[in-house]
N, C-alpha and C. Protein backbone atom coordinates (compact mmCIF):
# COMPACT_ATOMS: atom_id res chain seq x y z
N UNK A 1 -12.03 18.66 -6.44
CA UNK A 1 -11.97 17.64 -5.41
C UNK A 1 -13.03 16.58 -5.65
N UNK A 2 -14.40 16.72 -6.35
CA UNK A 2 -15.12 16.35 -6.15
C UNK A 2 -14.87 15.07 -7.43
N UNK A 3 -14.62 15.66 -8.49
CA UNK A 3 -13.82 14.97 -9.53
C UNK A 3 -12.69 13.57 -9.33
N UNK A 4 -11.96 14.49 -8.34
CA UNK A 4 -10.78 13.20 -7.85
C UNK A 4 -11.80 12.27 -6.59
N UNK A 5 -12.55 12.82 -6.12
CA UNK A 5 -13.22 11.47 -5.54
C UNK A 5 -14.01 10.50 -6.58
N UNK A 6 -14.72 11.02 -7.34
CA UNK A 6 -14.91 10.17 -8.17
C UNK A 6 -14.14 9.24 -9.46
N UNK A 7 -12.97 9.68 -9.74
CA UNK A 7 -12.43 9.02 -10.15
C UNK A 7 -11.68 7.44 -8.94
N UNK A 8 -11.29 8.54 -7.79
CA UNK A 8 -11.06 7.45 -7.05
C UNK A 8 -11.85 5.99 -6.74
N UNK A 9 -13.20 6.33 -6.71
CA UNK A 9 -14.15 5.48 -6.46
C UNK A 9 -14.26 4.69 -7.86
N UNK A 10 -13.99 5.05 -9.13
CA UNK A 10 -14.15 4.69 -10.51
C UNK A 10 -12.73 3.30 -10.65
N UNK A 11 -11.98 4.00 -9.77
CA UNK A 11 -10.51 2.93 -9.96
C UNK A 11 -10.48 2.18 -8.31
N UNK A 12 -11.65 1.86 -7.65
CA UNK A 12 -11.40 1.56 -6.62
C UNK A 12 -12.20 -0.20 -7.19
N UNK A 13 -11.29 -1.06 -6.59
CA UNK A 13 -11.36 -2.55 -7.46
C UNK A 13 -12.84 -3.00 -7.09
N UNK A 14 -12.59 -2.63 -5.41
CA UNK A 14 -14.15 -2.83 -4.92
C UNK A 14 -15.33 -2.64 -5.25
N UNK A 15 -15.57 -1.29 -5.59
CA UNK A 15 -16.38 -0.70 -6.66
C UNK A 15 -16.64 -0.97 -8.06
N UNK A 16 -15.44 -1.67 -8.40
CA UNK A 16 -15.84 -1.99 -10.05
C UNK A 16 -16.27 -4.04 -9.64
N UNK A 17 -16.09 -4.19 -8.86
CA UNK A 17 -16.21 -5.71 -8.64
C UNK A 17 -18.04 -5.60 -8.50
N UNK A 18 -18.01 -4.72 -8.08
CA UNK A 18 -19.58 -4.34 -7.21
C UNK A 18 -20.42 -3.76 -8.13
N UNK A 19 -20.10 -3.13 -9.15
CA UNK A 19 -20.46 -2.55 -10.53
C UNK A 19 -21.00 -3.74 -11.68
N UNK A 20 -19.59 -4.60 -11.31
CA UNK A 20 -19.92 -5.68 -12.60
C UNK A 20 -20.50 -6.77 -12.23
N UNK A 21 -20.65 -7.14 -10.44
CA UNK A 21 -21.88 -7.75 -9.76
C UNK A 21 -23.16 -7.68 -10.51
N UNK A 22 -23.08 -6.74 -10.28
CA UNK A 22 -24.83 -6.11 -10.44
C UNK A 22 -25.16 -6.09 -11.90
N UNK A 23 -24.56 -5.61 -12.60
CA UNK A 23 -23.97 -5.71 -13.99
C UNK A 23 -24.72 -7.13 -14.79
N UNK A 24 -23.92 -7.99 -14.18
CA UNK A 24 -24.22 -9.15 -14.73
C UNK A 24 -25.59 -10.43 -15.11
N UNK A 25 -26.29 -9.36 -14.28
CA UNK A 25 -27.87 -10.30 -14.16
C UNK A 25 -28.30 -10.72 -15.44
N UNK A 26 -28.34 -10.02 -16.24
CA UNK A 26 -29.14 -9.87 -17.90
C UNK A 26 -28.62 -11.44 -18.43
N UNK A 27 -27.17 -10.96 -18.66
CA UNK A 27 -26.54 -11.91 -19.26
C UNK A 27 -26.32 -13.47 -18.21
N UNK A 28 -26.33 -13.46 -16.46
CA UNK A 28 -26.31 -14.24 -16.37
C UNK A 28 -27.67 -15.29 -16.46
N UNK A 29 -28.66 -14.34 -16.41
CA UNK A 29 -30.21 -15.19 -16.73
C UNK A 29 -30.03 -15.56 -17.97
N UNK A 30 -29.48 -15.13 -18.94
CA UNK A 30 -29.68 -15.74 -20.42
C UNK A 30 -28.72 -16.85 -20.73
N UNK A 31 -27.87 -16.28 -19.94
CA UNK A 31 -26.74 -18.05 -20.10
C UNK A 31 -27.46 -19.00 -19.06
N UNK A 32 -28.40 -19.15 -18.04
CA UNK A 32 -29.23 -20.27 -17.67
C UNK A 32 -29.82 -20.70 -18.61
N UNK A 33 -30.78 -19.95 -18.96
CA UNK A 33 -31.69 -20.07 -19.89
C UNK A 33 -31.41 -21.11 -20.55
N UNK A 34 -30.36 -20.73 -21.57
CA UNK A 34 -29.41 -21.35 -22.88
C UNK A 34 -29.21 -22.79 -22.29
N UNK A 35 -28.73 -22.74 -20.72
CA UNK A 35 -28.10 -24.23 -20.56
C UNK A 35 -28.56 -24.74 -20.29
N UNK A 36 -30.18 -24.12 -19.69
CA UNK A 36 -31.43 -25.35 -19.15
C UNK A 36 -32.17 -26.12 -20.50
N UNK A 37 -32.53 -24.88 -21.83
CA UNK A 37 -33.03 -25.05 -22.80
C UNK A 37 -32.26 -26.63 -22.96
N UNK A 38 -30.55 -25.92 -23.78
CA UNK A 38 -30.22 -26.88 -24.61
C UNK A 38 -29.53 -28.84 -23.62
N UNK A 39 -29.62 -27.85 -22.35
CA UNK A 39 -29.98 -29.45 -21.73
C UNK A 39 -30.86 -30.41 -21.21
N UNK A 40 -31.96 -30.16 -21.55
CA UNK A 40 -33.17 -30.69 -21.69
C UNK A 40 -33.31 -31.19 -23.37
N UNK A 41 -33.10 -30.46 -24.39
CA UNK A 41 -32.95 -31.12 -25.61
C UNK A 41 -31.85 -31.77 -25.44
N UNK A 42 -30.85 -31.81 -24.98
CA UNK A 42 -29.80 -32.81 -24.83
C UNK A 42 -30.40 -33.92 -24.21
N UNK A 43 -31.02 -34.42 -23.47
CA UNK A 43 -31.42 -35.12 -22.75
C UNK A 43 -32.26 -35.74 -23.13
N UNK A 44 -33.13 -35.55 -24.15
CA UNK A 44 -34.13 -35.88 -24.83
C UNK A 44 -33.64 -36.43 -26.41
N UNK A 45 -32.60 -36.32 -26.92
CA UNK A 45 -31.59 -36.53 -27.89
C UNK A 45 -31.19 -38.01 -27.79
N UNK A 46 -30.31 -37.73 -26.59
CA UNK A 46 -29.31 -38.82 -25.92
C UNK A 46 -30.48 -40.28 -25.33
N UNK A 47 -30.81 -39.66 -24.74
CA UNK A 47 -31.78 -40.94 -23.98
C UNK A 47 -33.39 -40.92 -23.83
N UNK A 48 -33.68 -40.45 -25.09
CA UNK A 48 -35.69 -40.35 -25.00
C UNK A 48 -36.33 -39.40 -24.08
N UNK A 49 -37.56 -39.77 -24.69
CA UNK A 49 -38.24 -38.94 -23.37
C UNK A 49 -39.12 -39.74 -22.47
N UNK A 50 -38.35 -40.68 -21.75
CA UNK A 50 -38.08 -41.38 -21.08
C UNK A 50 -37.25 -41.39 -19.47
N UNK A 51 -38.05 -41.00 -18.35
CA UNK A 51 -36.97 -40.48 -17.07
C UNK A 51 -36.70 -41.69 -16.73
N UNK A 52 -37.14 -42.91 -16.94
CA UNK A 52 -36.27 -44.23 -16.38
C UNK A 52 -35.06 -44.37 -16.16
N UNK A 53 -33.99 -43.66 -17.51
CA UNK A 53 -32.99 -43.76 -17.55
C UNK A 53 -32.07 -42.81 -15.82
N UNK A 54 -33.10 -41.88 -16.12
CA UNK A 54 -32.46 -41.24 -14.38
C UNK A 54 -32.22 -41.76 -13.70
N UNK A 55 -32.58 -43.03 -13.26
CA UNK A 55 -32.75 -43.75 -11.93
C UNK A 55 -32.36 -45.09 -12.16
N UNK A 56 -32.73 -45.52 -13.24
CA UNK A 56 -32.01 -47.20 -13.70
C UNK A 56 -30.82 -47.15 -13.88
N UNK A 57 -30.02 -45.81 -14.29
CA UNK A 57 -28.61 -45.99 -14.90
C UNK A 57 -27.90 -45.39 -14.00
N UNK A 58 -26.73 -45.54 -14.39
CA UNK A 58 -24.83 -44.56 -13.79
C UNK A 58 -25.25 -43.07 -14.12
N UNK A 59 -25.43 -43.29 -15.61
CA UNK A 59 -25.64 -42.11 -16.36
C UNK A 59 -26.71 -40.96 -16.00
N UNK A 60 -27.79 -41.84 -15.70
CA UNK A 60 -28.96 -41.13 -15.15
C UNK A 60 -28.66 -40.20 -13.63
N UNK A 61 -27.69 -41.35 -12.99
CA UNK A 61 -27.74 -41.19 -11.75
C UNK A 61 -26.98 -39.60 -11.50
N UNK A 62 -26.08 -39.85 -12.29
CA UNK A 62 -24.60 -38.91 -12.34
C UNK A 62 -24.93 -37.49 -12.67
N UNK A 63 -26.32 -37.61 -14.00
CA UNK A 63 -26.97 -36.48 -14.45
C UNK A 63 -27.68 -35.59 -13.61
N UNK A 64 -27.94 -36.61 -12.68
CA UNK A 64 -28.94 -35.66 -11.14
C UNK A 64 -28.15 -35.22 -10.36
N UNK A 65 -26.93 -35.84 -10.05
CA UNK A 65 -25.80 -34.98 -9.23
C UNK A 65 -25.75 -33.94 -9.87
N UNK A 66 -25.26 -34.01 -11.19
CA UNK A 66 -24.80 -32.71 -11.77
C UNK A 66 -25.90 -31.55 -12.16
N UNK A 67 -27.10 -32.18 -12.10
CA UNK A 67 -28.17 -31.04 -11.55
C UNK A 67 -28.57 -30.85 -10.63
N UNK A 68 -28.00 -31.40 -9.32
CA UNK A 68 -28.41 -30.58 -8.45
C UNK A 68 -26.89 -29.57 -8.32
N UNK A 69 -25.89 -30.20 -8.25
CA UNK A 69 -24.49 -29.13 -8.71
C UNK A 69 -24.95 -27.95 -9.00
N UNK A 70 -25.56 -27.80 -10.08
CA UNK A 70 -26.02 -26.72 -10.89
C UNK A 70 -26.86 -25.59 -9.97
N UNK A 71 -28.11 -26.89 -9.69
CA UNK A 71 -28.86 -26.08 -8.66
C UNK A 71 -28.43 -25.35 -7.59
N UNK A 72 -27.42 -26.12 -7.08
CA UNK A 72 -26.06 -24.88 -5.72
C UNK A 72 -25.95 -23.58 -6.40
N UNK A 73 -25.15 -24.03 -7.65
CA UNK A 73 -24.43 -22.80 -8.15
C UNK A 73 -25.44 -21.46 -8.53
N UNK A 74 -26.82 -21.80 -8.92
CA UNK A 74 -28.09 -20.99 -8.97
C UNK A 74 -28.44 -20.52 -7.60
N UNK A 75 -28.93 -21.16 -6.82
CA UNK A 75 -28.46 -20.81 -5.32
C UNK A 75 -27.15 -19.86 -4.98
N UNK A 76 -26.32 -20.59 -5.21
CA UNK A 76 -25.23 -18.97 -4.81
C UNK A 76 -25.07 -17.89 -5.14
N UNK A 77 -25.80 -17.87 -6.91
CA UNK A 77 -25.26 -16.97 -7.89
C UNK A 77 -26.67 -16.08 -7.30
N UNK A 78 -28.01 -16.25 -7.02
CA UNK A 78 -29.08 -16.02 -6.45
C UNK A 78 -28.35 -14.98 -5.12
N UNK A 79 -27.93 -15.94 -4.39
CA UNK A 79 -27.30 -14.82 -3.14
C UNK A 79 -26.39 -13.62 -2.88
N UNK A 80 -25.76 -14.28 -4.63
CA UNK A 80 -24.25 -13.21 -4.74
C UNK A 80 -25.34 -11.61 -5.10
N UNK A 81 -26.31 -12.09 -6.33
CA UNK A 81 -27.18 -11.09 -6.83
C UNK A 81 -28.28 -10.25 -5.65
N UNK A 82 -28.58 -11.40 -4.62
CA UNK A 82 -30.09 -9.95 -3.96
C UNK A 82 -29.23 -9.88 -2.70
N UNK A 83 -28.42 -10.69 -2.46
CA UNK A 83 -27.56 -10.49 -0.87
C UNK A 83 -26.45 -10.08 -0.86
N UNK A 84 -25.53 -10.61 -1.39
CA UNK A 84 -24.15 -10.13 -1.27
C UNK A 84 -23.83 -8.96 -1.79
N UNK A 85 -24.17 -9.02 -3.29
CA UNK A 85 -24.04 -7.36 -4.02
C UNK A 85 -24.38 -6.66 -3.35
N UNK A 86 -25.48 -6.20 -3.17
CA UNK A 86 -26.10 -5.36 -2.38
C UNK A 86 -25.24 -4.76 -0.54
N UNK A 87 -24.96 -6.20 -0.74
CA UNK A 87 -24.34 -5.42 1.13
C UNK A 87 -23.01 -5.32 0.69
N UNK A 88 -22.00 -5.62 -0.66
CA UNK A 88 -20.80 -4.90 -0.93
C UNK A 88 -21.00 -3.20 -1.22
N UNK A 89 -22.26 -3.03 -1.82
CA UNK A 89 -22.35 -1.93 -1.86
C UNK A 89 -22.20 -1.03 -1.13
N UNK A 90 -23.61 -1.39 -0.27
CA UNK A 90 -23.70 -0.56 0.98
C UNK A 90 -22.28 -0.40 1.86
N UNK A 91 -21.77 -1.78 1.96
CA UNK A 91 -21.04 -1.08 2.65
C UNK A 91 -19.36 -0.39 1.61
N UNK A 92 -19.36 -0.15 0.39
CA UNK A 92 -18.80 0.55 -0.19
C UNK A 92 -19.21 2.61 0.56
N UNK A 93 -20.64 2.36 0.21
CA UNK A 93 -21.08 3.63 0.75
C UNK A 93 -21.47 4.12 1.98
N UNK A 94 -20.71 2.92 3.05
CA UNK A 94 -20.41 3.13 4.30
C UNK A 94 -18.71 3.43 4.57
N UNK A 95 -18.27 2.86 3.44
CA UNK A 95 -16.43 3.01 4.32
C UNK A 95 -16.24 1.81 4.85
N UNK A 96 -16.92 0.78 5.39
CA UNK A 96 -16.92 -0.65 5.98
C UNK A 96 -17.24 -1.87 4.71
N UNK A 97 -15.98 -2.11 3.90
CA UNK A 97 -15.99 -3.43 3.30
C UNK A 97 -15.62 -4.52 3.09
N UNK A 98 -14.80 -4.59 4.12
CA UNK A 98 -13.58 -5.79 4.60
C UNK A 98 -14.78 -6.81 4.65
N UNK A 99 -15.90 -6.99 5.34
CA UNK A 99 -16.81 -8.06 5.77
C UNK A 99 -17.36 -8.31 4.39
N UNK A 100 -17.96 -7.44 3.75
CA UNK A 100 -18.64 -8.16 2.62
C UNK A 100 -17.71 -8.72 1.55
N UNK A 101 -16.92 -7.84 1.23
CA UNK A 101 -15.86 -8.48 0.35
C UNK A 101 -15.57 -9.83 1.05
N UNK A 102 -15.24 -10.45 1.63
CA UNK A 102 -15.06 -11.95 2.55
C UNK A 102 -16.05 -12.48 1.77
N UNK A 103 -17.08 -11.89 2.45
CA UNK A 103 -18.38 -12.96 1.93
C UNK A 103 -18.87 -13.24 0.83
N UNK A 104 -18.45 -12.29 -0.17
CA UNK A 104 -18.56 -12.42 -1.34
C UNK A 104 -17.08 -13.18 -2.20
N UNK A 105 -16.13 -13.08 -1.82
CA UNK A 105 -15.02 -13.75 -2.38
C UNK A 105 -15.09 -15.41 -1.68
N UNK A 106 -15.81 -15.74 -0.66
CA UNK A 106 -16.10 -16.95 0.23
C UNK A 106 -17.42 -17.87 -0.79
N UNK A 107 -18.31 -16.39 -1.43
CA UNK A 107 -19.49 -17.50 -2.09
C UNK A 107 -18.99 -17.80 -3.38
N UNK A 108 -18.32 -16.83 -4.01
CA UNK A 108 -17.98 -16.72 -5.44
C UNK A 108 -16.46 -18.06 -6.17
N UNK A 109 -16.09 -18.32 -4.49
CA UNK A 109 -15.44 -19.43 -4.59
C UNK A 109 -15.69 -20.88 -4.62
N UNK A 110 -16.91 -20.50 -4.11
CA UNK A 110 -17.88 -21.99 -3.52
C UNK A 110 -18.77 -22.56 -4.57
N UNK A 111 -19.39 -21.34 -5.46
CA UNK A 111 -19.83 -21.46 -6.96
C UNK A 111 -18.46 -21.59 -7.88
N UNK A 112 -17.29 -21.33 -8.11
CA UNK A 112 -16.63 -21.77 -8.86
C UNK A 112 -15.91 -23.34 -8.30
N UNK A 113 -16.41 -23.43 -7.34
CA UNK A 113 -16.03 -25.04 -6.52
C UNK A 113 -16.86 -25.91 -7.47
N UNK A 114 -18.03 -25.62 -7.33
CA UNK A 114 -19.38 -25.88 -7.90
C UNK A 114 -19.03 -26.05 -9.40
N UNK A 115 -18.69 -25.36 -9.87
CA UNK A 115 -18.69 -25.25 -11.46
C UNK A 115 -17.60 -26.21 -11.96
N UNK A 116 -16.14 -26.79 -11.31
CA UNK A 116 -15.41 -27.74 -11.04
C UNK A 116 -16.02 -28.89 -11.16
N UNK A 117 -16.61 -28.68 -10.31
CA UNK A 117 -17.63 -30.58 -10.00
C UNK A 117 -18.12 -30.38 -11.03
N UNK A 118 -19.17 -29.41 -11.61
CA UNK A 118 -19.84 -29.96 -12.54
C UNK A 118 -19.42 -30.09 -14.31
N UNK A 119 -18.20 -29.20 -14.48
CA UNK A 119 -17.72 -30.08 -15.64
C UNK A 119 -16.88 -31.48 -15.56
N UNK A 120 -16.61 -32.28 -14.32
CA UNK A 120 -16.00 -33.34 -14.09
C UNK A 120 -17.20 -33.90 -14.26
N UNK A 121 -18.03 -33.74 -14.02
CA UNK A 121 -19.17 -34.74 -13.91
C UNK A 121 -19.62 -34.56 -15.63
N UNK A 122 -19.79 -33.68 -16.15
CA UNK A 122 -19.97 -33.20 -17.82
C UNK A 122 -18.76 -34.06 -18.02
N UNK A 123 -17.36 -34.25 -17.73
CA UNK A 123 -16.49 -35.11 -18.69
C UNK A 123 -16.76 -36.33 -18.35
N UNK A 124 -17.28 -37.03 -17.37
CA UNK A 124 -17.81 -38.41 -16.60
C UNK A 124 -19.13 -39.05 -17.62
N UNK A 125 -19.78 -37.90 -17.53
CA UNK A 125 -21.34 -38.32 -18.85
C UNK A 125 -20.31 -38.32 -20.06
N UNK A 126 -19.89 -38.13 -20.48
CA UNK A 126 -18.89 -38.14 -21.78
C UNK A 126 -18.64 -39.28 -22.14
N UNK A 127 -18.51 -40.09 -21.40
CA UNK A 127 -17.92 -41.43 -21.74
C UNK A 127 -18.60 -42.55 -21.32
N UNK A 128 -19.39 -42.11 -20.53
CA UNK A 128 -20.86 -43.16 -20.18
C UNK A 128 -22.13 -42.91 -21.16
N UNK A 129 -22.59 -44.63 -21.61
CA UNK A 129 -23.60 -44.74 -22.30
C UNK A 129 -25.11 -44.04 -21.50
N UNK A 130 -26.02 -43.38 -21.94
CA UNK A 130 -27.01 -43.12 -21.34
C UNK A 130 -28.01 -44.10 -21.18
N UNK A 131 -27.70 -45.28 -21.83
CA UNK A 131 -29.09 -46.64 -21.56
C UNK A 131 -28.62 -47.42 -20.60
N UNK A 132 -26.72 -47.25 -20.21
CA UNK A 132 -26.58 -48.09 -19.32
C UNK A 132 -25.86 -49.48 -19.49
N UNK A 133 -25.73 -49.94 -21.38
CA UNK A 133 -25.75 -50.91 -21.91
C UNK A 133 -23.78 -50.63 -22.31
């Protein structure tokens, strides 16, 4: 019996959603990492090291939307990791998960909202000069 509960819990979607939550920290800190690194050398490539361009240009301007974009999605992904996981769990190991699952399918939508905007705004810098000219 004890067997078939655990398998149950092993094939229960909730549980593996809540598994690969938690799961994911390692790799999602190292893909920041990667995209703060190589966009800051991007940035320094494209338009000097020079922040004028932030604020004098389209380009500049557009680049701060899309970092603060970013900054949401760090923010949510932040909440999904010490708040939300955590209370899918618990309440996995309460029997009560209708509420967190919500709240977690409510943030995880709001960061992929997020992630929308910000490759529109990545195809928008695409085609705009960074001096402005």
């Amino acid at each position: 019996m004890l067997a078939s509960h655990k398998q149950d819990v092993a094939q229960d979607p909730v549980a593996v959603l809540s598994r690969t939550s938690n799961g994911f920290t390692r790799i999602g800190t190292a893909i920041v990492a990667a995209l703060v690194v190589s966009g800051i050398l991007n940035y320094l490539l494209i338009a000097g090291p020079s922040f004028d361009p932030l604020i004098s240009t389209l380009y500049g301007r557009l680049l701060m939307v899309k970092l603060l974009l970013f900054a949401g999605m760090l923010a949510l992904a932040a909440a999904n990791r010490y708040r939300l996981s955590p209370s899918l769990e618990a309440a996995l190991k309460a029997g009560n998960r209708a509420q967190a699952v919500i709240k977690l399918r409510q943030s995880l939508f709001t960061e992929a909202t997020l992630a929308v905007l910000v490759l529109a705004s990545v195809a928008w810098l695409g085609i705009l000069s960074p001096t402005g000219t």
